[in-house]
Each structure stands twice: as C-alpha cells, then as structure tokens.
Protein backbone atom coordinates (compact mmCIF):
# COMPACT_ATOMS: atom_id res chain seq x y z
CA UNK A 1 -173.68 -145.58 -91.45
CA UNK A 2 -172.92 -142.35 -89.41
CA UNK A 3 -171.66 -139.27 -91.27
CA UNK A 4 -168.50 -137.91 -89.54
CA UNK A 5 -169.36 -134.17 -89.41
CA UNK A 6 -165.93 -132.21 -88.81
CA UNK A 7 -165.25 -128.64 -87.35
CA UNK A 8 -165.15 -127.13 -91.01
CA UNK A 9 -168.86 -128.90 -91.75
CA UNK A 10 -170.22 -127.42 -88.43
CA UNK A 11 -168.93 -124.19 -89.09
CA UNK A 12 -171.07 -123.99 -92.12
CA UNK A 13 -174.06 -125.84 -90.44
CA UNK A 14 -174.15 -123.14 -87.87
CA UNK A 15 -173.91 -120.43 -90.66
CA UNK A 16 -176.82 -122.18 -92.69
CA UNK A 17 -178.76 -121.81 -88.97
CA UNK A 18 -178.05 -118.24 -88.80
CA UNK A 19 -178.90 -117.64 -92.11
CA UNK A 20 -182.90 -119.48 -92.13
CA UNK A 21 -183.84 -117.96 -88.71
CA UNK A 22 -187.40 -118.30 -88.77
CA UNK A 23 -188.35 -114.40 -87.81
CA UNK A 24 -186.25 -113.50 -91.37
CA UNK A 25 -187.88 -116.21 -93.71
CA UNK A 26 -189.42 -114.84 -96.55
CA UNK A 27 -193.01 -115.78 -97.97
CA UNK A 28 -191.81 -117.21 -101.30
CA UNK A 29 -192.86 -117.57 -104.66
CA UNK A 30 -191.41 -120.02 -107.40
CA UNK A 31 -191.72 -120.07 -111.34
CA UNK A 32 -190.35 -122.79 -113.34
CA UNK A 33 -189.66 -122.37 -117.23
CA UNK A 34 -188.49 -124.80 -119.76
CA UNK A 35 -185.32 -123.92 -121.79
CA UNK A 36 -184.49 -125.88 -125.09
CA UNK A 37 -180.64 -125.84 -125.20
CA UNK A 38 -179.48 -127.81 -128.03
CA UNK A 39 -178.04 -125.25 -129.68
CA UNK A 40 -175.95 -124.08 -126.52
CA UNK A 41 -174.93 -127.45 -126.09
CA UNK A 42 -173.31 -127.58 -128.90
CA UNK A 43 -171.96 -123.96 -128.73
CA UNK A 44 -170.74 -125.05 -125.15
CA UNK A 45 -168.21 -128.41 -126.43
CA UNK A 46 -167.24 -126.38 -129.64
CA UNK A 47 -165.86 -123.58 -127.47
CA UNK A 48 -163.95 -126.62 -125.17
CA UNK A 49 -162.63 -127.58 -128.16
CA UNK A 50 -160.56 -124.69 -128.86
CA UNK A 51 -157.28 -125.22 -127.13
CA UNK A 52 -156.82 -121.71 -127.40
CA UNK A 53 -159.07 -121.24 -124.40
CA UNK A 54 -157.32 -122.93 -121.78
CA UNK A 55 -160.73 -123.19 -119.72
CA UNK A 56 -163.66 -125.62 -119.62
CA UNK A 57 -167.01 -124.15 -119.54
CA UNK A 58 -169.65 -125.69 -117.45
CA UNK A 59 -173.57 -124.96 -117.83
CA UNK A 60 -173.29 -123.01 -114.78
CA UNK A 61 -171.10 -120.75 -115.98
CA UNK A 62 -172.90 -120.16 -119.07
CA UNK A 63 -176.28 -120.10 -117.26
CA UNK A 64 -174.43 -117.21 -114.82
CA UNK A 65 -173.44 -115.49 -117.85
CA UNK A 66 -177.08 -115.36 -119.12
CA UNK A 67 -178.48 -114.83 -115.94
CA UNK A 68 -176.13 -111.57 -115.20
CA UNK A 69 -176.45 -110.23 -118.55
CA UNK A 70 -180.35 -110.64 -118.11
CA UNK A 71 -180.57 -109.00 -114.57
CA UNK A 72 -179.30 -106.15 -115.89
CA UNK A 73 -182.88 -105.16 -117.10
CA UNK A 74 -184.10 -106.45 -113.90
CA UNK A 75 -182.31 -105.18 -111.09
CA UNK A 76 -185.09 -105.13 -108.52
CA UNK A 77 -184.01 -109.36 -108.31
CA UNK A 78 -180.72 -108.37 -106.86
CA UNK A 79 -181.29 -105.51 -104.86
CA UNK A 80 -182.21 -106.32 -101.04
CA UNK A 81 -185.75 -106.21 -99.21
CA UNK A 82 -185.68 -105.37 -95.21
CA UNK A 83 -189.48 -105.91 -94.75
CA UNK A 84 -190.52 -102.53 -95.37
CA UNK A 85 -188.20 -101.22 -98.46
CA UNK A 86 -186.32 -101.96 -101.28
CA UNK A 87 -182.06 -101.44 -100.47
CA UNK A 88 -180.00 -100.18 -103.55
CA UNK A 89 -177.06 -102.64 -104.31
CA UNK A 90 -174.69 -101.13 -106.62
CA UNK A 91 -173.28 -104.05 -108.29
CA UNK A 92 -174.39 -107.72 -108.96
CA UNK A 93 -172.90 -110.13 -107.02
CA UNK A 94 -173.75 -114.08 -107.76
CA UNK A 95 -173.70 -116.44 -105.16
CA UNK A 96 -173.04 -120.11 -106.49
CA UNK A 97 -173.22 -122.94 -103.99
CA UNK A 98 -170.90 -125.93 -104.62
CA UNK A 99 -170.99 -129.33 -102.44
CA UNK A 100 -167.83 -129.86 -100.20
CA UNK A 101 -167.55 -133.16 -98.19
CA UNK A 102 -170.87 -132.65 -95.69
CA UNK A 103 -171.48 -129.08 -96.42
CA UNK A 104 -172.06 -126.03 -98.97
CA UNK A 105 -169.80 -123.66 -99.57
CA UNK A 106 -169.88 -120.56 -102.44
CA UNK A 107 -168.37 -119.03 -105.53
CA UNK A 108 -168.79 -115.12 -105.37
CA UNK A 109 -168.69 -113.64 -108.46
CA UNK A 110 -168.72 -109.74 -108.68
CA UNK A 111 -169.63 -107.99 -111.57
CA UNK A 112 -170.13 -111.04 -113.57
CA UNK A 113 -171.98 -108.54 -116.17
CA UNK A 114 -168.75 -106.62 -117.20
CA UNK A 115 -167.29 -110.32 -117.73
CA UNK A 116 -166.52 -112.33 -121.02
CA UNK A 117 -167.87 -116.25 -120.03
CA UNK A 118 -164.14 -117.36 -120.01
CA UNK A 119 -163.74 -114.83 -117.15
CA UNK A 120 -166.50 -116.24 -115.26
CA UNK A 121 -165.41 -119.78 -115.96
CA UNK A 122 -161.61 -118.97 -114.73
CA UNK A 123 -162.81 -117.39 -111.91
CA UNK A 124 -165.19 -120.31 -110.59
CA UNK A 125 -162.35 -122.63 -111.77
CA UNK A 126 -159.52 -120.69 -109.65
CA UNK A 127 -162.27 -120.24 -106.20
CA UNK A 128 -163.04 -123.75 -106.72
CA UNK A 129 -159.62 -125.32 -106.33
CA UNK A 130 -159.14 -122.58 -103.25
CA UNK A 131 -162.28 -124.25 -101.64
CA UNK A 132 -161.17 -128.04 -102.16
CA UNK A 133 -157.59 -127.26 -100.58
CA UNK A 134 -159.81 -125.69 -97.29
CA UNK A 135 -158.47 -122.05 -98.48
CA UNK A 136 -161.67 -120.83 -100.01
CA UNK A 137 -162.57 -116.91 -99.39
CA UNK A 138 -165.64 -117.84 -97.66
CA UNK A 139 -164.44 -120.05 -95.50
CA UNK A 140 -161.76 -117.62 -94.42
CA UNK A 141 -164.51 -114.92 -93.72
CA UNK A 142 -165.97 -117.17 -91.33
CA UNK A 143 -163.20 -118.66 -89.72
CA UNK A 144 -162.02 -114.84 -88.99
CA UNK A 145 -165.67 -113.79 -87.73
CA UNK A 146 -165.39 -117.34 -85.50
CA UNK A 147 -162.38 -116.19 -83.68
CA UNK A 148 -164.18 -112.57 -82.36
CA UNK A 149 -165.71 -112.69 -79.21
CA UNK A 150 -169.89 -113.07 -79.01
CA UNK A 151 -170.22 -109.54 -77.28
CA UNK A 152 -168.08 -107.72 -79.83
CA UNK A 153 -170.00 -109.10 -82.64
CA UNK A 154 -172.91 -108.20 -80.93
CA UNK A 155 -172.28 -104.75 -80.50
CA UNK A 156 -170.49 -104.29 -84.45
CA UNK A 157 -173.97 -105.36 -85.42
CA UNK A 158 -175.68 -103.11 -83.06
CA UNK A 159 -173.97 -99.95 -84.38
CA UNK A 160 -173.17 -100.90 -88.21
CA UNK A 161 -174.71 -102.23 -90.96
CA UNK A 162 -172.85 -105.34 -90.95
CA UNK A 163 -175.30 -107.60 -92.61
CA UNK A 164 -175.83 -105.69 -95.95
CA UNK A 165 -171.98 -104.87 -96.02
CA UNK A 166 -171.13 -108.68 -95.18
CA UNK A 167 -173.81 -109.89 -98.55
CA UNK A 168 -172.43 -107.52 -100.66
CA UNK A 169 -168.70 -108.05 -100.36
CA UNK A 170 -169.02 -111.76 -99.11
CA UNK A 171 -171.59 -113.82 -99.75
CA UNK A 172 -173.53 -111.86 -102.72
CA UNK A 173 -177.42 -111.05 -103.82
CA UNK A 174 -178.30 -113.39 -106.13
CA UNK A 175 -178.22 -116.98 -105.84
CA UNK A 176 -178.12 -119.97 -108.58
CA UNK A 177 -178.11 -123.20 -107.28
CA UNK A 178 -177.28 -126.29 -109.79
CA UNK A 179 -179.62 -129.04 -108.47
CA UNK A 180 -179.18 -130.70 -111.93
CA UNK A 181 -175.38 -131.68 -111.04
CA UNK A 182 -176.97 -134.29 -108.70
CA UNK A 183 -179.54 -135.27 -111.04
CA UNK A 184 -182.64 -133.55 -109.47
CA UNK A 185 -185.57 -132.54 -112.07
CA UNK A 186 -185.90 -129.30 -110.67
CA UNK A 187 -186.27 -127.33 -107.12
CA UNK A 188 -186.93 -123.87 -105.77
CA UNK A 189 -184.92 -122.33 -102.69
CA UNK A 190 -185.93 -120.70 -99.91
CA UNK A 191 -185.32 -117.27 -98.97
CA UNK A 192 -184.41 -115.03 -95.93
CA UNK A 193 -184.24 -111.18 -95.78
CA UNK A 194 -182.07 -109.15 -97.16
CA UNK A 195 -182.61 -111.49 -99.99
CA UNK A 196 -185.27 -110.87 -102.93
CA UNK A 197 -184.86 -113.64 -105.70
CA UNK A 198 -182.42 -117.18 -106.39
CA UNK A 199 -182.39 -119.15 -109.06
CA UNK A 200 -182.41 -122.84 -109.39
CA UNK A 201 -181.37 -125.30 -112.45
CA UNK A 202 -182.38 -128.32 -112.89
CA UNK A 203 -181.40 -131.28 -114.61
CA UNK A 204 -180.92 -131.34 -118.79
CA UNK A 205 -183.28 -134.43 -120.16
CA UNK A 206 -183.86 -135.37 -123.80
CA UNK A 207 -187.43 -134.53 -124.59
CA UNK A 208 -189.11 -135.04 -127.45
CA UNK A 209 -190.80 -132.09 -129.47
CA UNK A 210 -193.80 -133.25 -131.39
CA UNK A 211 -194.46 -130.63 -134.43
CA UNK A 212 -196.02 -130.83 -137.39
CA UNK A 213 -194.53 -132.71 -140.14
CA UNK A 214 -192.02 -134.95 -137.47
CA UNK A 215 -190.45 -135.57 -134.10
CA UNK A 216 -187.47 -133.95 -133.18
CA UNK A 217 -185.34 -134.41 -129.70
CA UNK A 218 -184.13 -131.56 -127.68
CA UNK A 219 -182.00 -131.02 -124.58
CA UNK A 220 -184.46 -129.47 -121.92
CA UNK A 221 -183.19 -127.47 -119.09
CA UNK A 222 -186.16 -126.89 -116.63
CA UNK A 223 -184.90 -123.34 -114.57
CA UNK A 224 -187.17 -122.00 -111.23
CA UNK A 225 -186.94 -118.50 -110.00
CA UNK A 226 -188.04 -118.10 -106.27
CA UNK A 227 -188.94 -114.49 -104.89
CA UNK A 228 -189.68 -112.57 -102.26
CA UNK A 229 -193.38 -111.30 -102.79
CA UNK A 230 -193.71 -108.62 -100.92
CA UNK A 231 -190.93 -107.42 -103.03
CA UNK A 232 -191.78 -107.93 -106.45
CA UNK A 233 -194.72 -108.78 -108.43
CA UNK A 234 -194.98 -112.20 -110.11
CA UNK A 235 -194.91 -110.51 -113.42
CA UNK A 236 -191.34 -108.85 -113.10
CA UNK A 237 -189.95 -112.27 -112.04
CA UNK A 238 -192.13 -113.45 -115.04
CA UNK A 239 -190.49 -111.52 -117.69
CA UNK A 240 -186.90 -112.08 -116.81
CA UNK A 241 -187.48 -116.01 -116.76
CA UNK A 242 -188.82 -115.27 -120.04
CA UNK A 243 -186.18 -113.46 -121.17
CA UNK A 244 -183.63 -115.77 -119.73
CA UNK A 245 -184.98 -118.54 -121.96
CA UNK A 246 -184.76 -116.79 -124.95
CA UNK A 247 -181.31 -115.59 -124.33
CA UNK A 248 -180.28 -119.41 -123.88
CA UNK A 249 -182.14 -120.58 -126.38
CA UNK A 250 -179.88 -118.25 -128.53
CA UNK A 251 -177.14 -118.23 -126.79
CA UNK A 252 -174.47 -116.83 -130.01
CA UNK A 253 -173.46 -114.04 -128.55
CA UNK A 254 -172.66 -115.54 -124.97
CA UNK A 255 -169.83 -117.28 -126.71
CA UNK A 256 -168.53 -114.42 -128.04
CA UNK A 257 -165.44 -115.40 -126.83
C-alpha cells in the first residue's frame, strides 16, 4: 500500500537530506555495552507510583538523566568536530528523536545536567504534546527557515556561523535514539560533522544470569555509542559507556526525586 507522504513529512525528509550530505559524513565507530537494570526498573514504577509526582517516567528519560550526568566527565562527546578541530560547546544539549506519522522529529533538552529526572520527564512530556498537535519548536524552526528565500540563506551562511549557532540552540549535540520502543535489539547511528558522538538504546530482554550456586533473571538493556574517530579515541568513548552502566546499574540517586 502507498504511504501518503504530506508537506510536514517532506519538510523533514529534505532536512534529514541536508543533514547526511555525503562530503560531511563522518567515519564512525560503535560500542555496544550490556546494562542489567532490574533494579532501575523497579526504582522507575515505584517513583510512578507516587501520585505526588504528577509525571510518568519513561526509560528515556532516565537513560537521559544518566547519560547527562555522565557526560559531564566526558565533554569531548558533546563538543563539535569541523574536520580539523575540536569546537567548545558551552552547555549540553540532548537531541531525542521521537516518530511522528512518516517522519522524525526531536525533543531538545538544554542543560539536562542541572535537571532533577522529573524536570526532564515534564519537559519531554510538555514538547511532546507540542509536536503531536503540529506546534513542536522544531518544526517551527524549519517552517520559519522554509519561508526565506534560497539566496538569503545562502549568503547568512556565507557570512555567519549559522550551523554551530542553529545545533546549539535548535537541534542540540548529543543524540539518544530509543530503537528499543520499536522492539529493535540494538543499532548504532550515523554521524555528520559538527557532530562527535550519539547514543542508541536498545530493546530491554529478560536474560538469564548463570552464577554460581543458581540462575537468576535480569532485565538487559543493550546501549551503543557511535563516534566520530578522528575525534576521539575508542578508549574515551570506552570509559563513559562504562561508566554509564554502572550509573544505571545503580541508579539510587537518579531518583532522588
């Protein structure tokens, strides 16, 4: 059957066009690691529990919590690379994709360090209901930016630094991507400058651990960092995947809520 594509979904195809141009494709390198989050599982429906909340926390907005809190010793991931040298951002800004009829659109979240998870959760809550009534900021940016004539644009990104502005207040400088909500193992992403690093989760499966004395079941949650080589070395994206585990894997003081 043949997919209606309408003016919003080519809007966003032709941004996803701009965006992979071949001559500003990265070469890429992806890590997957195993987390075991039982425990944050059941951290996660406890604090839905509390009516006191008013919010519903998904494992995206955990992992984002995690993820900014972890960057913060690693902030080579979400600076930018122009082929030649490393550019300074001053403050993380996550980039979280989220499926709207036949295209992608994204949750911004700035500072999501400085944020409790309930912030982060409101605020992906609030964008997301903005996006499904067709009044998301993104799609705003773009519709504006449509209605400029070619040439001006042309010469604003002659003069200016419009890219780098445009990531940092717009679209952001770190990417997680939930392949898991459509019930894909796991996945890497590809990458085009200024971008160094995005994350991808998959999906959470029931594995059972075999130790010693007997079996026990956990909740597995495979995660894949993809990089930009010439940027980093594979043992800076190795640590904070490492260290991303073990912060989920005891995940208390995320839900210090």
């Amino acid at each position: 059957m043949e997919t209606t594509m309408t003016q919003i979904d080519i809007m966003f195809r032709n941004f996803q066009i701009k965006k992979f141009n071949n001559k500003f494709m990265t070469p890429t390198v992806t890590m997957l690691i195993n987390a075991d989050i039982s425990s944050l599982i059941e951290l996660k429906k406890k604090a839905n529990d509390n009516e006191n909340l008013n919010t519903h926390i998904t494992i995206t907005h955990v992992v984002a919590k995690a993820v900014a809190d972890v960057l913060m010793k690693f902030p080579i991931l979400y600076n930018f690379f122009n082929g030649s040298k490393i550019i300074h951002n001053p403050e993380l800004v996550l980039n979280i994709p989220v499926d709207v009829e036949n295209h992608v659109e994204y949750i911004t979240i700035h500072k999501p360090d400085s944020k409790t998870l309930v912030e982060i959760s409101n605020e992906f809550a609030n964008e997301l209901k903005k996006i499904n009534n067709k009044e998301g900021e993104f799609m705003k940016y773009l519709q504006r930016m449509n209605e400029i004539p070619f040439l001006i644009k042309k010469l604003h990104t002659l003069i200016s630094n419009d890219t780098i502005n445009f990531m940092r207040q717009y679209y952001g400088n770190f990417v997680i991507s939930n392949f898991g909500s459509f019930n894909v193992n796991s996945g890497s992403l590809p990458l085009s400058q200024p971008m160094i690093a995005g994350l991808c989760i998959g999906a959470i499966s029931q594995v059972i651990s075999n130790s010693v004395n007997d079996h026990m079941t956990i909740m597995n949650l495979p995660i894949s960092i993809s990089f930009d080589h010439r940027a980093i070395d594979g043992a800076y994206a190795g640590k904070f995947l490492s260290e991303l585990k073990n912060l989920l894997e005891n995940s208390e003081k995320l839900f210090n809520i």
